[in-house]
Protein backbone atom coordinates (compact mmCIF):
# COMPACT_ATOMS: atom_id res chain seq x y z
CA UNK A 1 -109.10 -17.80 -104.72
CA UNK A 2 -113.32 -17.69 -106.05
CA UNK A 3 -111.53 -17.18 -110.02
CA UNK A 4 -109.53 -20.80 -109.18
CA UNK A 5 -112.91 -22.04 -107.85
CA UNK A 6 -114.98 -20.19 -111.19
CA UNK A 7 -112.13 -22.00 -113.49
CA UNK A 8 -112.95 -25.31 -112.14
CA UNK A 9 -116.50 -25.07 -111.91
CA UNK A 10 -116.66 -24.06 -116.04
CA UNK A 11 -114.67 -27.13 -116.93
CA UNK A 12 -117.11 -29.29 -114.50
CA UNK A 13 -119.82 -27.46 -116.96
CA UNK A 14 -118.09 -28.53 -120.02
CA UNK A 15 -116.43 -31.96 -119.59
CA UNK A 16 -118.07 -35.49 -119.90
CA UNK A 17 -117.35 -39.13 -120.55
CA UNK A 18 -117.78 -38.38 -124.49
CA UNK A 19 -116.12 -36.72 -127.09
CA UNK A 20 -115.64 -33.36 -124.42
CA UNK A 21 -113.67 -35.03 -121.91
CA UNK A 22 -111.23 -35.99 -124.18
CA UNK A 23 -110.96 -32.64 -125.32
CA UNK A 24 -110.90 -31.78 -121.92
CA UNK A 25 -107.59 -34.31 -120.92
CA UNK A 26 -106.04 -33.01 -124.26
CA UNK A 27 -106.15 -29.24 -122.62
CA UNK A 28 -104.63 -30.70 -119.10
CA UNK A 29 -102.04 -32.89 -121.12
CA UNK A 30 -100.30 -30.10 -123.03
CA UNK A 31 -100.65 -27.93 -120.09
CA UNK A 32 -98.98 -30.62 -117.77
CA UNK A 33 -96.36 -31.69 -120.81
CA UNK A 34 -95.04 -27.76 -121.41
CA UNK A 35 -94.88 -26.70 -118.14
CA UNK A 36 -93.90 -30.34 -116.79
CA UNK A 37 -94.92 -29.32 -112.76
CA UNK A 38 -91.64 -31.01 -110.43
CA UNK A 39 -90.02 -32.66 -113.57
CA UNK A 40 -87.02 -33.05 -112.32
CA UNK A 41 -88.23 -34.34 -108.85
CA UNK A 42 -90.20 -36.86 -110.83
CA UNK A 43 -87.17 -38.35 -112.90
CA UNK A 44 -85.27 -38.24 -109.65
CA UNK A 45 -87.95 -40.14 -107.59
CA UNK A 46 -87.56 -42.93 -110.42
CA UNK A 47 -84.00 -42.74 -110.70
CA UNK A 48 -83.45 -43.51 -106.93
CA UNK A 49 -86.32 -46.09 -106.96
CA UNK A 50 -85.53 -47.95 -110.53
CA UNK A 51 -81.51 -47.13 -111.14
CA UNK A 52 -81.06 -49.53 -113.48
CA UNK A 53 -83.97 -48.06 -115.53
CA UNK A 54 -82.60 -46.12 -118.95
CA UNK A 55 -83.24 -42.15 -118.99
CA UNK A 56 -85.63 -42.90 -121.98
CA UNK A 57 -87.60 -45.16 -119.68
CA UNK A 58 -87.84 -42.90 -116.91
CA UNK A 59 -88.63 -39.80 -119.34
CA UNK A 60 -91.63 -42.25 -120.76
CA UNK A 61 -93.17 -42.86 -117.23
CA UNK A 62 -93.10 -39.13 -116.61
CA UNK A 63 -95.65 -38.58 -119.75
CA UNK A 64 -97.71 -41.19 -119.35
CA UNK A 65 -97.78 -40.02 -115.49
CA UNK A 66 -98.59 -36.60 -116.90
CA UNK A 67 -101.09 -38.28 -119.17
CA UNK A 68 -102.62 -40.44 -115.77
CA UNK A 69 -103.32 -37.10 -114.34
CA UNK A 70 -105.41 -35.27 -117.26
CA UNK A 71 -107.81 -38.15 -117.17
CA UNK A 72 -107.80 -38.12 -113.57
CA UNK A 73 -108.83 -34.51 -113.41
CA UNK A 74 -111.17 -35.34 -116.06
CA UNK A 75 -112.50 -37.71 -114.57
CA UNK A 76 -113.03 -35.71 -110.86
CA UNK A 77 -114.51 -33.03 -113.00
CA UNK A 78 -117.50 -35.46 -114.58
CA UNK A 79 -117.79 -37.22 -111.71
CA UNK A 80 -119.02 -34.28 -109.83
CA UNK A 81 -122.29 -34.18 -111.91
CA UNK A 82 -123.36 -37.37 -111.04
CA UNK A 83 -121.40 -39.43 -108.28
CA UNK A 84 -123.31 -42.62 -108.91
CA UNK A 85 -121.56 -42.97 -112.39
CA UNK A 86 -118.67 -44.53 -110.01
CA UNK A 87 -120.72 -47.47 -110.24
CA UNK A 88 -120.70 -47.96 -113.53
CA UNK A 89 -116.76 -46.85 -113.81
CA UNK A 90 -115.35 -49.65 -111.68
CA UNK A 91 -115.85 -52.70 -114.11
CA UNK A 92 -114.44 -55.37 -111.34
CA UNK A 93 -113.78 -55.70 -107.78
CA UNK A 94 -111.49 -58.37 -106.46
CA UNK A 95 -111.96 -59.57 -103.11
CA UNK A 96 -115.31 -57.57 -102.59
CA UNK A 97 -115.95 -60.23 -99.83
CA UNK A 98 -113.32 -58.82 -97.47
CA UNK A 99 -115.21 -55.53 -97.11
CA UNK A 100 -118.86 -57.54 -97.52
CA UNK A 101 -117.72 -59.40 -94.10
CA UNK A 102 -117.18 -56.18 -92.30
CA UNK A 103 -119.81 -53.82 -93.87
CA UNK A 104 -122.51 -57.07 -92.92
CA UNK A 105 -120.98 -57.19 -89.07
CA UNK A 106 -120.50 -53.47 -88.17
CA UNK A 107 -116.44 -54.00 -88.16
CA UNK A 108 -114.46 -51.26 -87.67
CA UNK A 109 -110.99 -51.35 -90.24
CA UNK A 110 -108.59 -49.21 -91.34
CA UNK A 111 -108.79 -48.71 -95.08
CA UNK A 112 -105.11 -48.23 -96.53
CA UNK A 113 -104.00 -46.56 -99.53
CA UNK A 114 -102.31 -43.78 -101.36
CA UNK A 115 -101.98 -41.21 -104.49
CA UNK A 116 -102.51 -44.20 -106.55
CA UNK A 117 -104.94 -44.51 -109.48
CA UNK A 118 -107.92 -42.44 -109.26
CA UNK A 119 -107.88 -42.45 -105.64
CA UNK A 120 -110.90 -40.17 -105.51
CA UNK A 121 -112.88 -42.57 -107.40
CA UNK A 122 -112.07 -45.16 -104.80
CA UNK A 123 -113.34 -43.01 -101.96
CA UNK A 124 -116.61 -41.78 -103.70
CA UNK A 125 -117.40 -45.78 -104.59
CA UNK A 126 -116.50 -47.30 -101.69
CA UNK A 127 -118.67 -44.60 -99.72
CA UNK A 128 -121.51 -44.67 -101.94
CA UNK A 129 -121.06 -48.92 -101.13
CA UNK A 130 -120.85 -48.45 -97.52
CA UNK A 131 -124.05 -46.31 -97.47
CA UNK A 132 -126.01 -49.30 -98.92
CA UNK A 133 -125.35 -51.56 -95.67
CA UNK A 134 -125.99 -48.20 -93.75
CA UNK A 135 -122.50 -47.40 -92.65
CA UNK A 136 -120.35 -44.97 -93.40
CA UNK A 137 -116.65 -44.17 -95.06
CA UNK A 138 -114.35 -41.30 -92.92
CA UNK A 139 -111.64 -39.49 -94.31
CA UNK A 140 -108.54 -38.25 -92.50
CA UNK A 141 -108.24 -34.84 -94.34
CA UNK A 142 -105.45 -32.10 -94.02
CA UNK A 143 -107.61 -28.58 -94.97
CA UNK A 144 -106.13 -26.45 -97.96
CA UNK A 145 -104.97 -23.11 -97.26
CA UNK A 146 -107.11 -21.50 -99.52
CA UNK A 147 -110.55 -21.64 -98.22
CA UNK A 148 -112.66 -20.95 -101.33
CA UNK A 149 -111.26 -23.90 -102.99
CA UNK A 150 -111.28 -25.93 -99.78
CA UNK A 151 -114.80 -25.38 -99.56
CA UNK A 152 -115.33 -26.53 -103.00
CA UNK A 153 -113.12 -30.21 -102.29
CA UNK A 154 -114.73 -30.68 -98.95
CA UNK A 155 -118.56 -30.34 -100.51
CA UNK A 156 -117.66 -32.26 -103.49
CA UNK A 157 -116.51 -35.48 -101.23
CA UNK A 158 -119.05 -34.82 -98.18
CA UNK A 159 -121.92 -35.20 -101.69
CA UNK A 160 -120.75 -38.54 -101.60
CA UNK A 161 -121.64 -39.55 -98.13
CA UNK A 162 -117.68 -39.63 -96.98
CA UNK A 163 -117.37 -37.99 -93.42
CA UNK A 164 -113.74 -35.96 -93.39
CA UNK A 165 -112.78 -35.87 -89.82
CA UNK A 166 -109.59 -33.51 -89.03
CA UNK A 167 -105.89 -34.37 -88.97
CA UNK A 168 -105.16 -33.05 -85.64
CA UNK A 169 -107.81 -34.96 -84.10
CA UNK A 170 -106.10 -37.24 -81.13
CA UNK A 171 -105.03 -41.32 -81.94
CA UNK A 172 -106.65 -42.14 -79.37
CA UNK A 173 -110.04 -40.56 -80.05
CA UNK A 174 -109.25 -41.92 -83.62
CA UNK A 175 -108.91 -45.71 -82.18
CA UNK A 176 -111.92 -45.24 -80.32
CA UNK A 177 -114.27 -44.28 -82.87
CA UNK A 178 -112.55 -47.61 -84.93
CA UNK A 179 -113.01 -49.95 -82.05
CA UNK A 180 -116.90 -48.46 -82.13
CA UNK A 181 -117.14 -50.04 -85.69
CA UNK A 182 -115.97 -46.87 -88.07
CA UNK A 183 -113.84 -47.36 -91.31
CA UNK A 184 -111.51 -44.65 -91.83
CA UNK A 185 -109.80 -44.30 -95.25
CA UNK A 186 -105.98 -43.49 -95.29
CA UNK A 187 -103.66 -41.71 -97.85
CA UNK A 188 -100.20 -43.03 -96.28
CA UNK A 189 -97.91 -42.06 -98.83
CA UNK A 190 -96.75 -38.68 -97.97
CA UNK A 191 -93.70 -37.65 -96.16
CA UNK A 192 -92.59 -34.54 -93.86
CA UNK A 193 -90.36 -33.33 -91.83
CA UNK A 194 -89.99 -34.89 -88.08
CA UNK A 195 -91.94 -37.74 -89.18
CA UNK A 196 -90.91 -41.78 -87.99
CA UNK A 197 -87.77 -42.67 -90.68
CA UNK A 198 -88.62 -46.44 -92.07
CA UNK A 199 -87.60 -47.68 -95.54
CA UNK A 200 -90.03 -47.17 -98.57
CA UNK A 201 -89.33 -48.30 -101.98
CA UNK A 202 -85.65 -49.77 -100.71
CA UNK A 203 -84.71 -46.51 -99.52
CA UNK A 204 -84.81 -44.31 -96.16
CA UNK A 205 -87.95 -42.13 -95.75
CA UNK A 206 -90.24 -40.44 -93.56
CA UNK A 207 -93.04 -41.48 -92.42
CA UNK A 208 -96.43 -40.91 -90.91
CA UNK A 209 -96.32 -42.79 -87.37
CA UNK A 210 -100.49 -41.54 -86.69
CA UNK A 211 -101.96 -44.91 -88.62
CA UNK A 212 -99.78 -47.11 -86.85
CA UNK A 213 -100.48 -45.97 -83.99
CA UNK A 214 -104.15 -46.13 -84.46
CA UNK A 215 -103.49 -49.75 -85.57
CA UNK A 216 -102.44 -50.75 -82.08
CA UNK A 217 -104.50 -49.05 -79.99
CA UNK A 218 -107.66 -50.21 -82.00
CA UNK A 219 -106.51 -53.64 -83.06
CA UNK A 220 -108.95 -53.27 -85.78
CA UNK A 221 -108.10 -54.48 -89.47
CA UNK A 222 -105.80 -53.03 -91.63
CA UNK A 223 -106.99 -53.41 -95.34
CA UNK A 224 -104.87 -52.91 -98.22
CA UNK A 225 -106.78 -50.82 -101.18
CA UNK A 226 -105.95 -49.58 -104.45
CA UNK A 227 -107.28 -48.78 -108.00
CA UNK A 228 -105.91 -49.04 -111.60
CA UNK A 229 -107.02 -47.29 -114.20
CA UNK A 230 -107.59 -49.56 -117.12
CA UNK A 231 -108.92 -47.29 -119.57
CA UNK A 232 -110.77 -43.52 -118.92
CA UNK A 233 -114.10 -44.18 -116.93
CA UNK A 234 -112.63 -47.77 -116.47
CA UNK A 235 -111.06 -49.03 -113.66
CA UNK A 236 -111.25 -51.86 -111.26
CA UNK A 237 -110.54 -51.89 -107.54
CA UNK A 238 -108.33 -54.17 -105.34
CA UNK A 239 -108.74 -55.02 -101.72
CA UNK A 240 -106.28 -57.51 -100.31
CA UNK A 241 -106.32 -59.70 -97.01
CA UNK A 242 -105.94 -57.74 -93.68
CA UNK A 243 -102.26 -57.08 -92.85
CA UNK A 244 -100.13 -59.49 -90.16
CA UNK A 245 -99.33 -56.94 -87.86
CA UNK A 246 -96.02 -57.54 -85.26
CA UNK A 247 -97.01 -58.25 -81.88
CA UNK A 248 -93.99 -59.51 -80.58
CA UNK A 249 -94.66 -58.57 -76.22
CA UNK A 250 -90.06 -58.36 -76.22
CA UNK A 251 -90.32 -55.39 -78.49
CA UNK A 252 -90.15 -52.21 -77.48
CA UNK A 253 -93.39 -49.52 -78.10
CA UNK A 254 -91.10 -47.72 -80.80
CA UNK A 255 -89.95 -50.94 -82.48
CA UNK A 256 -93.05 -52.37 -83.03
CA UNK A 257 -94.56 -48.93 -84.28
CA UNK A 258 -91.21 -49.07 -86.81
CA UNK A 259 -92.39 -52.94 -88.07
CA UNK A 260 -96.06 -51.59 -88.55
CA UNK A 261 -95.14 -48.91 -90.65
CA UNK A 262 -93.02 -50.56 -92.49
CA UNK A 263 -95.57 -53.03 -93.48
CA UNK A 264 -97.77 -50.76 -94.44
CA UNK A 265 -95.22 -49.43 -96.75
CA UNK A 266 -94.53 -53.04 -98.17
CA UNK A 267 -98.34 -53.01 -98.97
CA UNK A 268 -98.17 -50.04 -101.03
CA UNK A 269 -95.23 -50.51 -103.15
CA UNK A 270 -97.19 -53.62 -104.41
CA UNK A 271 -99.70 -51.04 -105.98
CA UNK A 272 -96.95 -49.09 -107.14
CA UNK A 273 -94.69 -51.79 -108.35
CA UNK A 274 -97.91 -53.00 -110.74
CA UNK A 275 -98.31 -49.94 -112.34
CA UNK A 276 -95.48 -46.52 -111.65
CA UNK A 277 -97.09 -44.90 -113.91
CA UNK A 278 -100.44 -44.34 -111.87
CA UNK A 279 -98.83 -43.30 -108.90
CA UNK A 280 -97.94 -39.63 -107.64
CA UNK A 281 -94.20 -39.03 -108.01
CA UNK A 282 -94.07 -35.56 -108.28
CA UNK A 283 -93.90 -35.76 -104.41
CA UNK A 284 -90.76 -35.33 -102.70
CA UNK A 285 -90.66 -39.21 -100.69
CA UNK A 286 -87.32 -38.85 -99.95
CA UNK A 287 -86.54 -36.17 -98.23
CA UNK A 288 -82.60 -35.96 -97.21
């Protein structure tokens, strides 16, 4: 699809931190509010989460959701020009000495996090960070069908020094490259079909068993990450102690892997919790 990639490419051109990108978010704001992309999947996702929320409530977090995304893809857009400017975006890091520690001893961790925020941001600061004390940030990607505008997303996050290393790739080679000192970056808020059932949000849904897994086998840290958008080009980043894992020897391989995942899930309703309207409901969590 080279016109999607063309379309893109001329608002890149065109769109900056001034008085343009908020014409820019403007454009992607109407666009988002008229044609209102999984509505209904988004009032339902808030329904089943917050059901003692009003409908006027719910309808308000779906705008400003709406509005969370034009500045996002603003803000992807400006940010291609000049990746450094993620520098000067993130005003304030809290608990920058968890990552210091592991960045200054060649740890490996597991970096988890979601569709929260500007999560692109995150990945293109904390890269550009990591490339300072000469390490580097991986990314566990899943490639677009389209190629043309896969090529586009994969050179636009490998500019930033982030190494994307393939979905399909084994846990255990995955584990090995963590116990070797690598920090891999996580998006574990997505669901599918087959996937390990464990309770997110208060209610049933699937889940990704792969970064458990690679949890145990690498025994590395698991570190909670997020970031909130304050105002556009402002935001401020949140790492949080490493998770308490279960390591109970009387459970069983399958009920331990159920305990991790559903602390990782505990970890990133706290993100969500903080601010609903910065996190990506138009997917479909709960999949009956």
């Amino acid at each position: 699809m080279k016109a999607a990639v063309t379309a893109i490419k001329l608002f890149e051109r065109f769109a900056d931190t001034g008085v343009r990108g908020k014409i820019t978010t403007k454009f992607f704001s109407f666009l988002l509010k008229t044609i209102k992309p999984r509505g209904e999947m988004i009032y339902k996702n808030l329904q089943l989460v917050y059901p003692e929320s009003s409908k006027q409530w719910r309808k308000d977090i779906r705008t400003k959701l709406y509005d969370h995304l034009s500045w996002l893809i603003t803000e992807i857009l400006v940010l291609q020009k000049d990746h450094t400017q993620a520098f000067d975006w993130v005003k304030k890091v809290h608990n920058e000495e968890i990552i210091n520690d592991l960045l200054d001893n060649k740890k490996g961790a597991i970096f988890l996090t979601g569709h929260f925020g500007n999560w692109e941001l995150l990945g293109n600061w904390y890269a550009m960070n990591a490339q300072k004390h000469g390490h580097k940030l991986h990314i566990v990607f899943q490639e677009l069908h389209d190629q043309d505008i896969w090529a586009y997303v994969k050179q636009t996050r490998e500019a930033t020094g982030e190494i994307m290393l393939p979905k399909n790739m084994s846990v255990q080679k995955y584990a090995r490259m963590l116990k070797e000192g690598m920090h891999l970056a996580i998006l574990d808020d997505i669901s599918g079909t087959g996937f390990m059932k464990v309770p997110f949000m208060g209610h049933d849904a699937t889940n990704m068993p792969g970064p458990a897994v690679m949890a145990m086998l690498s025994g590395v840290p698991v570190i909670p990450a997020c970031i909130y958008r304050n105002a556009p080009f402002e935001h401020e980043i949140e790492f949080f102690e490493p998770l308490k894992l279960p390591n109970d020897k009387n459970l069983s391989h399958e009920e331990r892997l159920k305990l991790i995942v559903l602390e990782f899930n505990k970890a990133l309703e706290k993100f969500i919790k903080k601010r609903p309207e910065q996190w990506f409901w138009l997917h479909n969590r709960w999949r009956k």
